[in-house]
Protein backbone atom coordinates (compact mmCIF):
# COMPACT_ATOMS: atom_id res chain seq x y z
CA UNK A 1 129.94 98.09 105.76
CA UNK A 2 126.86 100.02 105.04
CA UNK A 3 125.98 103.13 106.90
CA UNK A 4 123.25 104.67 105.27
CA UNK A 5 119.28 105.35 107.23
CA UNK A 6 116.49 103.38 106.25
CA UNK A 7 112.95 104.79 107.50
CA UNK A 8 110.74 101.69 107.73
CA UNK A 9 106.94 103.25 107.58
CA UNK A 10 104.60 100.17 108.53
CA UNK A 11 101.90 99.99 110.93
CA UNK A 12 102.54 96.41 111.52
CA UNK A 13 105.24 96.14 114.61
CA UNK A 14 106.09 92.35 114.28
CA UNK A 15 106.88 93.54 110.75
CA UNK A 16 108.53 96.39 111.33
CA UNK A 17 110.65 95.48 114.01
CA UNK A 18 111.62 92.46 112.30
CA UNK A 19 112.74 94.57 109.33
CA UNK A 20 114.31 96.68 111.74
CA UNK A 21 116.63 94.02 113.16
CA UNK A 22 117.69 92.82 109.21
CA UNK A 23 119.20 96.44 108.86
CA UNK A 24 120.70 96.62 111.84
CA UNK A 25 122.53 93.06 111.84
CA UNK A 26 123.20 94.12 107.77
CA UNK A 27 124.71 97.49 109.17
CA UNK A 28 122.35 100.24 108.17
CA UNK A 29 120.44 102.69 110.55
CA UNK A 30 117.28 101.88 110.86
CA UNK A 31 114.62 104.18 111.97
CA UNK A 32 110.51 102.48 112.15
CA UNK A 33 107.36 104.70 112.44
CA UNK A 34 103.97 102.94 112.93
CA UNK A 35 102.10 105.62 110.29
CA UNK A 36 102.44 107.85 107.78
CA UNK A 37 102.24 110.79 109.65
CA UNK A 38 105.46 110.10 111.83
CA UNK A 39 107.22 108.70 108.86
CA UNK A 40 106.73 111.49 107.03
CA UNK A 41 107.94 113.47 110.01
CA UNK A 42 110.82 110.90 110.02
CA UNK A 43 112.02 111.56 106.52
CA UNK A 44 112.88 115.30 107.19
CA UNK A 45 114.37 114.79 110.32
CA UNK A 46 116.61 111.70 109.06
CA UNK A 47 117.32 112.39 105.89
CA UNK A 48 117.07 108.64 104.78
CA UNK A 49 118.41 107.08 101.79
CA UNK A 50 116.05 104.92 101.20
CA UNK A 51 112.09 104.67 102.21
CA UNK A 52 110.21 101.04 102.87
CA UNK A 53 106.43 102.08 102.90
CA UNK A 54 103.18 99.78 104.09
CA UNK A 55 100.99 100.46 101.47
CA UNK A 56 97.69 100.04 103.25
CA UNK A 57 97.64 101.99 106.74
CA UNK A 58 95.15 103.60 108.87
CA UNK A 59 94.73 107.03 108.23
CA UNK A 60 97.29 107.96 105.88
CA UNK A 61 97.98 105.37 103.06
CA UNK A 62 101.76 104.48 101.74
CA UNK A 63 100.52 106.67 98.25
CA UNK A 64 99.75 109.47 100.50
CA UNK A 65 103.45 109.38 102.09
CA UNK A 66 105.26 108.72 98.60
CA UNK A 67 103.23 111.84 97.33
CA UNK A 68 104.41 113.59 100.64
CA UNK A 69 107.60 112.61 100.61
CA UNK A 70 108.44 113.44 96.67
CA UNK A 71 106.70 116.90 97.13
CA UNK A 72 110.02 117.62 99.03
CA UNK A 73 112.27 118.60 96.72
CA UNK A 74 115.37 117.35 98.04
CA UNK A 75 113.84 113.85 98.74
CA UNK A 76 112.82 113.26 94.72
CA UNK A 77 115.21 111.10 94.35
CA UNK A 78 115.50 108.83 97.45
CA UNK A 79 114.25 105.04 96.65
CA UNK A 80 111.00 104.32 98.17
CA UNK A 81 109.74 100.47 98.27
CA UNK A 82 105.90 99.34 98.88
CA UNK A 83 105.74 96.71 100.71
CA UNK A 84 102.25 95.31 99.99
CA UNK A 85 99.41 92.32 100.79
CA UNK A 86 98.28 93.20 97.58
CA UNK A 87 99.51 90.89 95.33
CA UNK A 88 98.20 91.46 91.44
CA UNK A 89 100.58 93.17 88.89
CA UNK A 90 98.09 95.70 88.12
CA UNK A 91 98.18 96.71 92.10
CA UNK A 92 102.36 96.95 91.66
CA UNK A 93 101.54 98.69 88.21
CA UNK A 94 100.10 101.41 90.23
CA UNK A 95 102.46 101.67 92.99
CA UNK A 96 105.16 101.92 90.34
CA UNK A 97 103.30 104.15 87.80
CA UNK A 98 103.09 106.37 91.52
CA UNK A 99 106.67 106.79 91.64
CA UNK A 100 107.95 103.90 93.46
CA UNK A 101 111.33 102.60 93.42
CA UNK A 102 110.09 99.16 93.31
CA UNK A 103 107.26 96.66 94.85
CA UNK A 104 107.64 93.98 97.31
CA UNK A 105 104.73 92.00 98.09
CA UNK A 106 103.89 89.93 101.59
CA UNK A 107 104.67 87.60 103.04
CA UNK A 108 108.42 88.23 101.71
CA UNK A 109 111.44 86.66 103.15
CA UNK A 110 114.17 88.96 104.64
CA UNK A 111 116.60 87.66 101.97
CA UNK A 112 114.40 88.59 99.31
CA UNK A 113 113.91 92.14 101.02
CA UNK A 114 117.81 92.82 101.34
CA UNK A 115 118.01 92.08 97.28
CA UNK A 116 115.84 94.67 96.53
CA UNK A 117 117.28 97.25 99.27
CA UNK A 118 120.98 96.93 97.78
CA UNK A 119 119.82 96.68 94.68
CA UNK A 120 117.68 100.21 94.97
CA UNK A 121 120.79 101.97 96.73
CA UNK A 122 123.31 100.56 93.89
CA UNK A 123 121.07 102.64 91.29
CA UNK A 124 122.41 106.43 90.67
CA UNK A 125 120.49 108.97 91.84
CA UNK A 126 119.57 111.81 89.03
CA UNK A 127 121.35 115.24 89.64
């Protein structure tokens, strides 16, 4: 069974705690934080393997944290997933053009968000 930390960065808590409870019943450690500060915080004190990120948030916006986040060298390479209200391709264009492991859009169904999880931490990380 799975083991690995997920930080869950979203400043919605029916959201994030629902997200929360689909790691936990899946296995993984989850860990939430309502903004980007704290996750950011988060990250280095976790040491997550993978990063689900609001994209719009008060104060510090999910491109802010991914910028953050890969300005830490050791964190480069962990996968990092929008999850967005914004819908177009050319808005998950630009979230992967940022550096984003990949783009989920809202409303998304659990299922659909354990896909892409597994499916980020299957891919090899670069040395």
């Amino acid at each position: 069974m799975a083991s690995e930390t997920i930080l869950v960065i979203e400043n919605e808590d029916s959201v994030r705690e629902n997200i929360l409870e689909l790691l936990e019943a899946e296995g993984f450690t989850g860990v939430g934080a309502s903004n980007g500060k704290e996750g950011i915080a988060l990250v280095e004190q976790h040491d997550p393997a993978l990063i689900l990120c609001d994209v719009l948030m008060p104060s510090m916006s999910g491109y802010e944290v991914l910028r953050a986040v890969r300005r830490k060298h050791r964190f480069e390479q962990v996968p990092f997933i929008f999850l967005s209200a914004k819908v177009s391709e050319a808005d998950a264009a630009r979230g992967l053009q940022a550096g984003a492991s990949h783009y989920v859009t809202k409303p998304f169904s659990l299922e659909e968000l354990l896909q892409v999880i597994q499916a980020c931490l299957r891919q090899p990380r670069q040395p």
